[in-house]
N, C-alpha and C. Protein backbone atom coordinates (compact mmCIF):
# COMPACT_ATOMS: atom_id res chain seq x y z
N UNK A 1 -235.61 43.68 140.32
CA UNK A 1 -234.50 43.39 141.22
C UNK A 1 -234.84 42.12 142.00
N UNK A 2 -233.83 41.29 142.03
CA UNK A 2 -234.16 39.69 143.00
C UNK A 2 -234.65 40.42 144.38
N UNK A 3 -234.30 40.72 145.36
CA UNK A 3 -234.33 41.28 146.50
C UNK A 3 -233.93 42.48 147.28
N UNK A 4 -234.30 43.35 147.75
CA UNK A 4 -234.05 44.34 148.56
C UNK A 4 -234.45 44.76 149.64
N UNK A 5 -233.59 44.62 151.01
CA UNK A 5 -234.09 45.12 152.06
C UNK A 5 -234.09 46.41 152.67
N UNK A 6 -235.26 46.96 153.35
CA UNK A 6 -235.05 48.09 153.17
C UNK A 6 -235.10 48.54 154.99
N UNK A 7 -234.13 49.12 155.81
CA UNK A 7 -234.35 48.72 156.82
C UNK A 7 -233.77 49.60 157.29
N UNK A 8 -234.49 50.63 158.59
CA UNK A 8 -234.44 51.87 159.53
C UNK A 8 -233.83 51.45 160.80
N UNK A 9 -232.77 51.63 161.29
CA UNK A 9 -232.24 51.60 162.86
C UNK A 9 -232.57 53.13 163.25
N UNK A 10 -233.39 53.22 164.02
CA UNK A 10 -233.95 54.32 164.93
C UNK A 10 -235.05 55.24 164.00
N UNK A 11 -235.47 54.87 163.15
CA UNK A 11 -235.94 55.52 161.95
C UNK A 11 -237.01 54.92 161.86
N UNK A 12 -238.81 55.69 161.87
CA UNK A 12 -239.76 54.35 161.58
C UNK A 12 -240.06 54.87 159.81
N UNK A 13 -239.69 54.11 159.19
CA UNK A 13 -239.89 54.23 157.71
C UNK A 13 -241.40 54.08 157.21
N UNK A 14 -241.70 54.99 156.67
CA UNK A 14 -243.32 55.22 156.17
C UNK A 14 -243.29 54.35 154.77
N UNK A 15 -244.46 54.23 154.72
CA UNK A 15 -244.76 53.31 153.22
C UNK A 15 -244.70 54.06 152.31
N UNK A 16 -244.95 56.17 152.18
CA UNK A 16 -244.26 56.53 151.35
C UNK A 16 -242.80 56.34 150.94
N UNK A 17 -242.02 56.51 151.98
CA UNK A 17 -240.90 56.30 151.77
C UNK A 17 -240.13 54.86 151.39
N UNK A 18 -240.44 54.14 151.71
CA UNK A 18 -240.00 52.36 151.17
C UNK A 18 -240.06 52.28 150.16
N UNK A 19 -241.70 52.54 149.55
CA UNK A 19 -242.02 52.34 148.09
C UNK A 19 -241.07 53.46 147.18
N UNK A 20 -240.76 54.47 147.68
CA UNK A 20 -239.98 55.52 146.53
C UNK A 20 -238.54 54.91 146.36
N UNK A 21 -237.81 54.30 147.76
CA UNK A 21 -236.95 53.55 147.83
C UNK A 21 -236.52 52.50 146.99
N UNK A 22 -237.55 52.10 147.20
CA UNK A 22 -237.96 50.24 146.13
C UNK A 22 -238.24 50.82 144.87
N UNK A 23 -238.86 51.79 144.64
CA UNK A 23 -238.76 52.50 142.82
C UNK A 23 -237.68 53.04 142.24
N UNK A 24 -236.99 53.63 143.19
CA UNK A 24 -236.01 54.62 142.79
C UNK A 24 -234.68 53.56 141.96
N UNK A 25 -234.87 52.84 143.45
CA UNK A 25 -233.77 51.38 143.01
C UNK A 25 -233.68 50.73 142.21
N UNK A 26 -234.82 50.10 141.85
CA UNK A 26 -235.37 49.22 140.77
C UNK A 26 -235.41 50.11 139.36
N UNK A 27 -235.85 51.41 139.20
CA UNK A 27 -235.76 52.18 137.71
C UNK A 27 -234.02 52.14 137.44
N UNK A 28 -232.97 52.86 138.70
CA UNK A 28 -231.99 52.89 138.43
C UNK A 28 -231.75 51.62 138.01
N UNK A 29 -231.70 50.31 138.51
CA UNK A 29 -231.22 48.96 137.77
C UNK A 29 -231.91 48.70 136.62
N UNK A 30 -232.91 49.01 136.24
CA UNK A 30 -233.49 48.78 134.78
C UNK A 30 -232.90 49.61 133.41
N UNK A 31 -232.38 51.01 133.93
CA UNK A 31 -231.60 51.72 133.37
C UNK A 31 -230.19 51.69 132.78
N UNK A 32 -229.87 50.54 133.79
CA UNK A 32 -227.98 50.43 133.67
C UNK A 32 -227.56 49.10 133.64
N UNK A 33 -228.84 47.97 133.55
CA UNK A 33 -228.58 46.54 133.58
C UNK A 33 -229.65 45.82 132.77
N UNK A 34 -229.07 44.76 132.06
CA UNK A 34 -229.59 43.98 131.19
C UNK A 34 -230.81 43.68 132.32
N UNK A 35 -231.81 42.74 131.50
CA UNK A 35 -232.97 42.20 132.30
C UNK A 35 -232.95 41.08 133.41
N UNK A 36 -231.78 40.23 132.59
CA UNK A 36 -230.81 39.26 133.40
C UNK A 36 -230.19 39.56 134.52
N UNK A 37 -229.28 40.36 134.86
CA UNK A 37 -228.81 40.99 135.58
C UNK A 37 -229.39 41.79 136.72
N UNK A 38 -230.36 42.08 136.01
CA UNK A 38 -231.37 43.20 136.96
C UNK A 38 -232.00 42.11 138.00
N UNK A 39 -232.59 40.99 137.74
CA UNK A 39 -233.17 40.32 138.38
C UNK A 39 -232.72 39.26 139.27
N UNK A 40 -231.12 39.19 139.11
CA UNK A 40 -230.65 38.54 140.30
C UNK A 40 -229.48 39.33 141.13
N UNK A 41 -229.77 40.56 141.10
CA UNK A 41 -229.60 41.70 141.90
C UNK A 41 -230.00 41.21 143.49
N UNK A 42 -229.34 41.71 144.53
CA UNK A 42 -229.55 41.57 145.63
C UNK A 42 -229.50 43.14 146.30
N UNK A 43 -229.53 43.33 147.70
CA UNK A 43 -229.07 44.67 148.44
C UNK A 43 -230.10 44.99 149.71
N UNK A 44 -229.19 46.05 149.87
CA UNK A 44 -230.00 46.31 151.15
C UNK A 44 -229.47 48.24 151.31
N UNK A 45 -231.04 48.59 151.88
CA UNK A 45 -230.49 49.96 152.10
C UNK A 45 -231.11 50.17 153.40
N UNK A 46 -230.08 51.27 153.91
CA UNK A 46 -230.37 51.58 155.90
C UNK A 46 -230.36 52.39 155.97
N UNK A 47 -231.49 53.13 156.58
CA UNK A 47 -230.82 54.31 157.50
C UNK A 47 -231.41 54.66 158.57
N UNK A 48 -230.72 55.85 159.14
CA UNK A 48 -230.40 55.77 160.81
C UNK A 48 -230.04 57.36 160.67
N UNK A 49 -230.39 57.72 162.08
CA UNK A 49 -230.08 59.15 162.72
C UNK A 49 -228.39 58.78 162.85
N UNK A 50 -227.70 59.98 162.29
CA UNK A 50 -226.39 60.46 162.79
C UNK A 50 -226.43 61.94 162.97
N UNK A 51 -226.46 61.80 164.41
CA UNK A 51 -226.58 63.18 164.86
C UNK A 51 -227.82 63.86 164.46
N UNK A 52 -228.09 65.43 164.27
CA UNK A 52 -229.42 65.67 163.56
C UNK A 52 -229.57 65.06 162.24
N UNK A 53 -228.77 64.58 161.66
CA UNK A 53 -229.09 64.92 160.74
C UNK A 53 -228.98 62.86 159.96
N UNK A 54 -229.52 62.08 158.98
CA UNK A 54 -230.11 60.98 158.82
C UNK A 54 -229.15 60.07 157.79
N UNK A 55 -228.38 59.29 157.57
CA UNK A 55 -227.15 58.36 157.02
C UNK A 55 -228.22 57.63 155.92
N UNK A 56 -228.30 57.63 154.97
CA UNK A 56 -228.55 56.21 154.14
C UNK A 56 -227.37 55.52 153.71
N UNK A 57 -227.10 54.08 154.10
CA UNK A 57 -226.21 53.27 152.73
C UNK A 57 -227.21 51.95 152.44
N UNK A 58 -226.34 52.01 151.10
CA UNK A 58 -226.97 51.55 150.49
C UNK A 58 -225.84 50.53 149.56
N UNK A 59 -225.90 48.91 149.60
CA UNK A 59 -225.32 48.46 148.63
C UNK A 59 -225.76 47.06 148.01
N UNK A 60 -225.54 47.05 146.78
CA UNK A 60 -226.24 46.24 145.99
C UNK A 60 -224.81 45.57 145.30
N UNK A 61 -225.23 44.38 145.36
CA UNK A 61 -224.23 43.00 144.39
C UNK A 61 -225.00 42.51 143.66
N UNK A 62 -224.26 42.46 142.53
CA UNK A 62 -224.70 42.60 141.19
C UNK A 62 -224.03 41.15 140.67
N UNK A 63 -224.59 40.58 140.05
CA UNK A 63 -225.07 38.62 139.18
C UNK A 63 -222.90 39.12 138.75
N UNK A 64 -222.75 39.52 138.47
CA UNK A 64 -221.35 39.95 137.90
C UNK A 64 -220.13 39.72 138.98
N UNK A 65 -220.77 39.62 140.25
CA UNK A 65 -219.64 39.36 141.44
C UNK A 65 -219.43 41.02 141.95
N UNK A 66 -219.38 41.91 140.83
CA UNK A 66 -219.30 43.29 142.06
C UNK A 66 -220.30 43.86 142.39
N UNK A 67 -219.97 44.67 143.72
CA UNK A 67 -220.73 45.11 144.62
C UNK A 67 -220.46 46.65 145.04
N UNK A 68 -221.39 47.54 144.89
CA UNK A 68 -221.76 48.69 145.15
C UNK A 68 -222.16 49.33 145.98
N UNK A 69 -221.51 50.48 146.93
CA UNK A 69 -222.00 50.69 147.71
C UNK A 69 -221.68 52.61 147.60
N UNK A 70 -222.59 53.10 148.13
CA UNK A 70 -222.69 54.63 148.10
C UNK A 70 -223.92 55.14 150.01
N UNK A 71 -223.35 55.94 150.09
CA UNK A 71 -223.80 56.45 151.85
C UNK A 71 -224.08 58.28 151.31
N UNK A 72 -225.33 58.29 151.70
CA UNK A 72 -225.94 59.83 151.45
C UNK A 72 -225.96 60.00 153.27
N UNK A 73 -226.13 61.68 152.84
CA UNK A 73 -226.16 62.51 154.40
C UNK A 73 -226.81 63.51 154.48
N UNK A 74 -227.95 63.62 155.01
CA UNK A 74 -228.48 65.48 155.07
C UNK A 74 -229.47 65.24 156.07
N UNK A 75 -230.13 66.46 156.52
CA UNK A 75 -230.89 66.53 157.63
C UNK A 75 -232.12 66.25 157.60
N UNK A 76 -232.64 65.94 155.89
CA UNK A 76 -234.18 64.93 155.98
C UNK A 76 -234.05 63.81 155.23
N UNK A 77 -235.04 62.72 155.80
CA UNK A 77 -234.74 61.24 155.34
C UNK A 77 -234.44 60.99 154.00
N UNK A 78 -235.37 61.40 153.42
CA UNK A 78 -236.23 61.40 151.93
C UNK A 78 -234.46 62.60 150.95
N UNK A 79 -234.26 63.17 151.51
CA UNK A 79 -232.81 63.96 150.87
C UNK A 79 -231.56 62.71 150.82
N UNK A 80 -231.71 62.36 152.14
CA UNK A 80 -230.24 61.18 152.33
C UNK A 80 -230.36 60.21 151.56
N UNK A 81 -231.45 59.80 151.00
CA UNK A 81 -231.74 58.97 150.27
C UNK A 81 -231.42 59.11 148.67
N UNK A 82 -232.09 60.03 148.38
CA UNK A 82 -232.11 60.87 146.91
C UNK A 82 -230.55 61.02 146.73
N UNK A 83 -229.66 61.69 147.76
CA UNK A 83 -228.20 61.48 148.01
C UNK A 83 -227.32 60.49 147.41
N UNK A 84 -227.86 59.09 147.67
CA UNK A 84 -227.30 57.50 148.31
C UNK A 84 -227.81 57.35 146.76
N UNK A 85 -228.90 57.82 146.31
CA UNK A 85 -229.52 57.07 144.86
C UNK A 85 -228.72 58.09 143.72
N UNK A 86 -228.51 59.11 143.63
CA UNK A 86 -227.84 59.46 143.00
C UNK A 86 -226.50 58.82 142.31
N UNK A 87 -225.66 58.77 143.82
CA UNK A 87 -224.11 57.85 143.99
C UNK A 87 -224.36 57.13 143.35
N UNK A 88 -225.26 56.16 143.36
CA UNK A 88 -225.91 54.64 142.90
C UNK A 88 -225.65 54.94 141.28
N UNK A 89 -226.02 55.94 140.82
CA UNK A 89 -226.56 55.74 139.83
C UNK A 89 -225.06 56.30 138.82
N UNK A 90 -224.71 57.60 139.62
CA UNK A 90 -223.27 57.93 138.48
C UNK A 90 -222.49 56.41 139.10
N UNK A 91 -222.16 55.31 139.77
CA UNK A 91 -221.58 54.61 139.79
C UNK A 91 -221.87 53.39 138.74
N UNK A 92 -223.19 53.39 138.48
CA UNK A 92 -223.63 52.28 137.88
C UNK A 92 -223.45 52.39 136.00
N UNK A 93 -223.56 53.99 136.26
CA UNK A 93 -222.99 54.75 134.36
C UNK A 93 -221.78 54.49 134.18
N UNK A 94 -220.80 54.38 135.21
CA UNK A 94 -219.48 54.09 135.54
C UNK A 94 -219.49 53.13 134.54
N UNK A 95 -220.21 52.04 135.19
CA UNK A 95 -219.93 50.72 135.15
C UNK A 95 -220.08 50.14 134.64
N UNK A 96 -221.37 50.81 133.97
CA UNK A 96 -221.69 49.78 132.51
C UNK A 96 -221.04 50.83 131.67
N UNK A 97 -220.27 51.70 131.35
CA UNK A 97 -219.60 52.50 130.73
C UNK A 97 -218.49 51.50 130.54
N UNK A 98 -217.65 51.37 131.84
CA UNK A 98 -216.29 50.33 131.20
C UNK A 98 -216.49 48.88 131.07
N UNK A 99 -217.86 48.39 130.84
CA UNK A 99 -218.28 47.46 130.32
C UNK A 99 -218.44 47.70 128.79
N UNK A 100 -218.60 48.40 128.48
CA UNK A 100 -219.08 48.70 127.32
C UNK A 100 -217.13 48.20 126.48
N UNK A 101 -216.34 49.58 127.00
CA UNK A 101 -214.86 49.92 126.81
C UNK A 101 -213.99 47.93 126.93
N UNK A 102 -214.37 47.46 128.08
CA UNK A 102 -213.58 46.30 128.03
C UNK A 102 -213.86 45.06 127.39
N UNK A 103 -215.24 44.75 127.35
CA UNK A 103 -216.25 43.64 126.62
C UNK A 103 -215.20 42.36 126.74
N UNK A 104 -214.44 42.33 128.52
CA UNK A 104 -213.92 41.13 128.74
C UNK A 104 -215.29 40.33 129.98
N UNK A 105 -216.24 40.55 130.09
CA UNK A 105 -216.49 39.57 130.50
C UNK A 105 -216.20 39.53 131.93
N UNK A 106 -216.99 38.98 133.12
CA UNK A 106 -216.25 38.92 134.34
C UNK A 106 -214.96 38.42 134.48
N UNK A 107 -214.38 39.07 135.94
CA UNK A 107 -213.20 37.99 136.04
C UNK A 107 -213.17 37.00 136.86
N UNK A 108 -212.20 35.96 136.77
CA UNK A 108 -212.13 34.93 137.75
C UNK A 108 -211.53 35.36 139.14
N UNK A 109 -211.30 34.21 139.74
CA UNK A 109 -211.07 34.88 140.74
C UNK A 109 -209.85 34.24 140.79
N UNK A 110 -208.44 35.05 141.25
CA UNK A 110 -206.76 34.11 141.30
C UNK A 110 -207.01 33.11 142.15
N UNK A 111 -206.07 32.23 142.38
CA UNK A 111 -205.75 31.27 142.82
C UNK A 111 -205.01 31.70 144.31
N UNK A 112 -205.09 32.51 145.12
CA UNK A 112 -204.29 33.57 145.71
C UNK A 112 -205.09 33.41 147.08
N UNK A 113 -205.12 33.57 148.25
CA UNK A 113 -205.37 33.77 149.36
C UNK A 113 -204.49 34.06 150.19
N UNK A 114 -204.67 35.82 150.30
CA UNK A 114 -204.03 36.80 151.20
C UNK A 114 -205.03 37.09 152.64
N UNK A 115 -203.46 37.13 153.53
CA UNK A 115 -204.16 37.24 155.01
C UNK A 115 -203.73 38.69 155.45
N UNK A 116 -205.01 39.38 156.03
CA UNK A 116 -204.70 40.91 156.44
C UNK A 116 -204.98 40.88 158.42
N UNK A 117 -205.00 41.55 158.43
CA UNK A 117 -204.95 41.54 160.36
C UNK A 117 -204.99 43.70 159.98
N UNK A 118 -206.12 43.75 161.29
CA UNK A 118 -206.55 45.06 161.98
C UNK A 118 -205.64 45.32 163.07
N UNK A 119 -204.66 46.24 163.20
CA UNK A 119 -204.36 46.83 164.77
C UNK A 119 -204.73 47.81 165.15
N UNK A 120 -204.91 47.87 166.53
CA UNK A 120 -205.68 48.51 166.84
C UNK A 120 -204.40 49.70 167.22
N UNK A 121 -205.32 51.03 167.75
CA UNK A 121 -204.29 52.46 167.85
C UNK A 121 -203.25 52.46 168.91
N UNK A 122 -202.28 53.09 168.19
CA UNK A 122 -201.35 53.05 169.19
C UNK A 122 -202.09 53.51 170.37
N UNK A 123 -201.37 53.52 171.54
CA UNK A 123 -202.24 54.35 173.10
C UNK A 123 -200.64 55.67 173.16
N UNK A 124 -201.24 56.47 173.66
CA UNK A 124 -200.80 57.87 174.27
C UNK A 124 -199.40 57.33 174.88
N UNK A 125 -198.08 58.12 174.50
CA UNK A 125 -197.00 57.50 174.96
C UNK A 125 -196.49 57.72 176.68
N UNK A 126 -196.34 57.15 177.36
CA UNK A 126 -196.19 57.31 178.81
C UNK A 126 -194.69 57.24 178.83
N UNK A 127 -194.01 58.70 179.24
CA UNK A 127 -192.68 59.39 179.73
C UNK A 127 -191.96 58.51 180.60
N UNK A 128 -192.91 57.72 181.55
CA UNK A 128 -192.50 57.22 182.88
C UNK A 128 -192.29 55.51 182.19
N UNK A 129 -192.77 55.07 181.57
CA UNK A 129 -192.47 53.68 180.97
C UNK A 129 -191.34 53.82 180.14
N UNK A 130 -190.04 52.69 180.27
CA UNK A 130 -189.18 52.75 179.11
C UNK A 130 -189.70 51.97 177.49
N UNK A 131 -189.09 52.23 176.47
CA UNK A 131 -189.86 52.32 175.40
C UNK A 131 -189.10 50.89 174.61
N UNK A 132 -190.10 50.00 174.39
CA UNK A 132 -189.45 48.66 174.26
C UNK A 132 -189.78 48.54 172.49
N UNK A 133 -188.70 48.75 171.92
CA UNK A 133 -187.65 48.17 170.74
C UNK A 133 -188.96 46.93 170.09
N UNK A 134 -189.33 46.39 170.96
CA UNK A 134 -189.91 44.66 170.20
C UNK A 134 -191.90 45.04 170.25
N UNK A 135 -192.00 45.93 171.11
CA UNK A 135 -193.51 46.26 171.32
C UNK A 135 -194.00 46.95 170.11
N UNK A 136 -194.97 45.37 169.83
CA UNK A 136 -196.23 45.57 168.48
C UNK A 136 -197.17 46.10 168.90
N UNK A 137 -198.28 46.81 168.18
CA UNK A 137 -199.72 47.17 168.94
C UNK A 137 -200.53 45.37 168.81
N UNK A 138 -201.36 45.42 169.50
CA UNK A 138 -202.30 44.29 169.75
C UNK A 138 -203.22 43.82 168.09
N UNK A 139 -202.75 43.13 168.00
CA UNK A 139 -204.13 42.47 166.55
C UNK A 139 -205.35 42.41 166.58
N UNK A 140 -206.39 43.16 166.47
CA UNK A 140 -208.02 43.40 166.80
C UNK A 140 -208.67 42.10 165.70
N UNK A 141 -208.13 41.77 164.96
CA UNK A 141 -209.24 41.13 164.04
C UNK A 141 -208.36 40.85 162.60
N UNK A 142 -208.10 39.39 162.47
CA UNK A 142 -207.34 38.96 161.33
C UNK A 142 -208.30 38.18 160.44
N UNK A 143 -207.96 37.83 158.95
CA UNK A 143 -208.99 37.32 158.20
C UNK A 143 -208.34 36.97 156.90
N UNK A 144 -208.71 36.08 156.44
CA UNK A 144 -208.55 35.55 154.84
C UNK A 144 -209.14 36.13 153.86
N UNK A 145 -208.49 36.74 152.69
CA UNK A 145 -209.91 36.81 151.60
C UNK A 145 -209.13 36.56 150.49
N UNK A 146 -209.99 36.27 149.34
CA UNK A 146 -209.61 36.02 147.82
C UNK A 146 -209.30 36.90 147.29
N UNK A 147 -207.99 37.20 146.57
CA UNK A 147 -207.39 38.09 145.71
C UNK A 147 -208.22 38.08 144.20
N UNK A 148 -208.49 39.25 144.16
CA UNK A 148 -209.56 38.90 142.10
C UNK A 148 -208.36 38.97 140.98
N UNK A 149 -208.34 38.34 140.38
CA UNK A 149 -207.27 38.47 138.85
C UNK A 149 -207.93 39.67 138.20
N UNK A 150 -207.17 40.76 138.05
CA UNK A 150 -208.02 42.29 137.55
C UNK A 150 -207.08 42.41 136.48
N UNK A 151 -207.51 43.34 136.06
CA UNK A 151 -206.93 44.50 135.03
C UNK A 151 -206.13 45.61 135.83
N UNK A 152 -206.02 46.29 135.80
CA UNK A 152 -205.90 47.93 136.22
C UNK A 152 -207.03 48.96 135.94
N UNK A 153 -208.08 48.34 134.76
CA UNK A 153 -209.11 49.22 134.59
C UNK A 153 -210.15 48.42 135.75
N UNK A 154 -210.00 47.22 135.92
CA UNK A 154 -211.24 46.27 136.21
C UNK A 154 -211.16 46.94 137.75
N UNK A 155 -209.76 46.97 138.07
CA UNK A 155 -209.42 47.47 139.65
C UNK A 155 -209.54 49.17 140.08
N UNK A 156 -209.64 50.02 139.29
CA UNK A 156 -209.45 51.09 138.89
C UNK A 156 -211.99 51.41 139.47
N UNK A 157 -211.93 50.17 138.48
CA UNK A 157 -213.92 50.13 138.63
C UNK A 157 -214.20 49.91 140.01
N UNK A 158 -213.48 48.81 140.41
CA UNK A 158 -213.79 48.23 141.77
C UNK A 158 -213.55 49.05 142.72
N UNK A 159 -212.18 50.18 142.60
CA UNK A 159 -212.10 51.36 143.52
C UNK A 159 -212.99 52.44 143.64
N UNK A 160 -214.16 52.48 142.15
CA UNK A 160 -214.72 53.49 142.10
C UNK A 160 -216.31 53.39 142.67
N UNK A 161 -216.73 51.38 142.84
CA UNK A 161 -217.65 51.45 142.90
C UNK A 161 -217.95 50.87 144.27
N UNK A 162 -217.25 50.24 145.21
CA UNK A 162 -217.03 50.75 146.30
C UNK A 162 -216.88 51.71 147.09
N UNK A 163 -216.06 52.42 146.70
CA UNK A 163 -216.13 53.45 147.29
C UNK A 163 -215.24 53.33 148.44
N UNK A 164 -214.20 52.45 148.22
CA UNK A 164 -213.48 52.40 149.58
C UNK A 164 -212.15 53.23 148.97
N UNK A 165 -211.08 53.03 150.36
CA UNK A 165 -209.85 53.99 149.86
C UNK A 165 -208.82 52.94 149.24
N UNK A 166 -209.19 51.76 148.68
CA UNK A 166 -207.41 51.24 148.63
C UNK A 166 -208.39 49.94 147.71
N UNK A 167 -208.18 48.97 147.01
CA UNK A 167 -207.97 47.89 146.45
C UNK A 167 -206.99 47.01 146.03
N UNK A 168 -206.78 45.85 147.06
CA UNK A 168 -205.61 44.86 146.76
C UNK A 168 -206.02 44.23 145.50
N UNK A 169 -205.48 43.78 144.45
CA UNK A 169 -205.64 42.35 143.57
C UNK A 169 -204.51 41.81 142.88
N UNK A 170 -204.72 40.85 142.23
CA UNK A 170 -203.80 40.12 141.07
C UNK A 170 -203.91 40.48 139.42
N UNK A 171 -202.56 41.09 139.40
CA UNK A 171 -202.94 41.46 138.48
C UNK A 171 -202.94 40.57 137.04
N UNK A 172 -203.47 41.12 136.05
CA UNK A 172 -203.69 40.00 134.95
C UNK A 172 -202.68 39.48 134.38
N UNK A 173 -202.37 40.71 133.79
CA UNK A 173 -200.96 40.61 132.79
C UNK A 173 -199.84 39.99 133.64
N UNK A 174 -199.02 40.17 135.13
CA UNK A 174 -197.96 39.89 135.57
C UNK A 174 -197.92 38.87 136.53
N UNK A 175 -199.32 38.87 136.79
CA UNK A 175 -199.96 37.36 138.37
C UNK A 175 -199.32 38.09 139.61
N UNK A 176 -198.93 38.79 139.41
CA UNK A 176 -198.13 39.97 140.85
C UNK A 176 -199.36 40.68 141.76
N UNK A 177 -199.51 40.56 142.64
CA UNK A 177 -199.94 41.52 143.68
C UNK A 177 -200.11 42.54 143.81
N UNK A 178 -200.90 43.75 143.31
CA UNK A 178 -201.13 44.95 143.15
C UNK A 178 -202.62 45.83 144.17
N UNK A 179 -201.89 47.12 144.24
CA UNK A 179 -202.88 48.17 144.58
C UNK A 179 -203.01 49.49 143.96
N UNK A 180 -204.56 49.77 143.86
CA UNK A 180 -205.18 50.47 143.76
C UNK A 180 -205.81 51.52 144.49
N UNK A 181 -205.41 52.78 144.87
CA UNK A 181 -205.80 53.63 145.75
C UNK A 181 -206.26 54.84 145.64
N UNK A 182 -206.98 55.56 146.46
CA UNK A 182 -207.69 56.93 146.43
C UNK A 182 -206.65 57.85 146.97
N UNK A 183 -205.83 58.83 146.06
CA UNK A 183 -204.77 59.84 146.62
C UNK A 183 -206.25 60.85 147.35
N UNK A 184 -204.87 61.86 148.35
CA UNK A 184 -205.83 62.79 149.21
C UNK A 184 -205.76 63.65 148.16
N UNK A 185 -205.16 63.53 146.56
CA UNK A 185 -205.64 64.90 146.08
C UNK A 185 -206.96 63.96 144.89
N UNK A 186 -207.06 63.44 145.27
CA UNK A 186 -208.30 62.82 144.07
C UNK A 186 -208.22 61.89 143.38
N UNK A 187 -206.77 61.97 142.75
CA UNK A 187 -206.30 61.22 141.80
C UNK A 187 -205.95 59.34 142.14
N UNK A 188 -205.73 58.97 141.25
CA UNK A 188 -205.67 57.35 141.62
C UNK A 188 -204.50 56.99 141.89
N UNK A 189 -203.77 56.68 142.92
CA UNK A 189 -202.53 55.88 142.82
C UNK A 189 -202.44 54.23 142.36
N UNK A 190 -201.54 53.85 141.77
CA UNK A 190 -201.04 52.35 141.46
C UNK A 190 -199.85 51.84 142.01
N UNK A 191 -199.94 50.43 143.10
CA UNK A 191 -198.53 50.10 143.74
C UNK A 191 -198.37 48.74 142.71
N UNK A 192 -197.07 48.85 141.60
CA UNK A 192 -196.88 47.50 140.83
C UNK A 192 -195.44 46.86 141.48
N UNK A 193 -195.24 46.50 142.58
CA UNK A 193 -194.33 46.26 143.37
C UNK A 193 -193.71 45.08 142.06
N UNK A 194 -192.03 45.00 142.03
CA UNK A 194 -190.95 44.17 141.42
C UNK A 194 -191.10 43.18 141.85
N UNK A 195 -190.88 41.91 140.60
CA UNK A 195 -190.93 40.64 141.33
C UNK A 195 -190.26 40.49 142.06
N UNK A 196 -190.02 39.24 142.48
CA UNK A 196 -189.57 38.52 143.87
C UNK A 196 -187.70 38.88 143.93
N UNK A 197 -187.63 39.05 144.48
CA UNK A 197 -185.81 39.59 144.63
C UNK A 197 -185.45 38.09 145.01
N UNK A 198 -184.13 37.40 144.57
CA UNK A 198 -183.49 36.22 145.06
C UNK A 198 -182.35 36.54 145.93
């Protein structure tokens, strides 16, 4: 693996534990990645007390442009970890699984730059204030990022190996704007919104 940091907030990490860290990591990438690949690997894994009980995450970007991330939880270090490496690893079978299935090659990235903005929570409604028609909540944090030209499978990977709830991209076939999401019953939703209305 090019690099890995391995790094405790409130946690003093023993040299047993780093080194099983730094093995565990490194066998899983030798397992699921060419030699090439393996070695300009980057990442970093943390962990930290939540509550009794100890958080690892852990995520690694991979020479390919995606990036992986999986978070273990239990009440001893050395478990949260084993947890976090597990994730790691059915994600990474994932992945070189629909590598195998697509044999397209990375993708580029669209030509596309979409702007998102954070608001922050509504506040508790007050009886005694009248209720104004034009009142937005406040914008916490706005930002640019690059839309990826995907597939539906490529976006479908990227939802799985993140691990987040939602994926914006472009899609291949239509150059349209699409999402990818985690339903609350498991299953995957797809938004292929109609072109442009005149």
């Amino acid at each position: 693996m090019g690099s890995l940091r391995v790094t405790g907030h409130g946690v003093d990490l023993g040299e047993s534990l780093r080194g099983r860290i730094d093995e565990r990591i490194s066998a899983t990438l030798d397992k699921y990645l060419d030699s090439h690949m393996n070695d300009s690997c980057t990442g970093h894994v943390t962990l930290r007390r939540d509550g009794t009980a100890y958080r690892t995450g852990c995520v690694l970007h991979l020479a390919s442009g995606l990036t992986i991330e999986a978070v273990g939880v239990s009440h001893d270090a050395r478990s949260s970890f084993e947890q976090t490496a597990d994730k790691l690893e059915t994600r990474l079978r994932r992945y070189k699984h629909r590598l195998k299935q697509h044999a397209n090659g990375p993708s580029e990235a669209a030509a596309i730059e979409a702007a998102y903005a954070v608001f922050a929570p509504p506040e508790e409604a007050n009886d005694d204030e009248p209720e104004d028609g034009d009142a937005h909540p406040p914008i916490v944090a706005e930002s640019t990022k690059t839309l990826q030209r995907r597939t539906i499978g490529e976006a479908v990977t990227a939802l799985d190996m993140t691990g987040s709830p939602v994926v914006v991209f472009v899609h291949a076939g239509t150059g349209r704007v699409n999402v990818v999401y985690r339903r609350s019953d498991g299953a995957i939703g797809w938004v292929d919104p109609p072109g442009a209305v005149d």
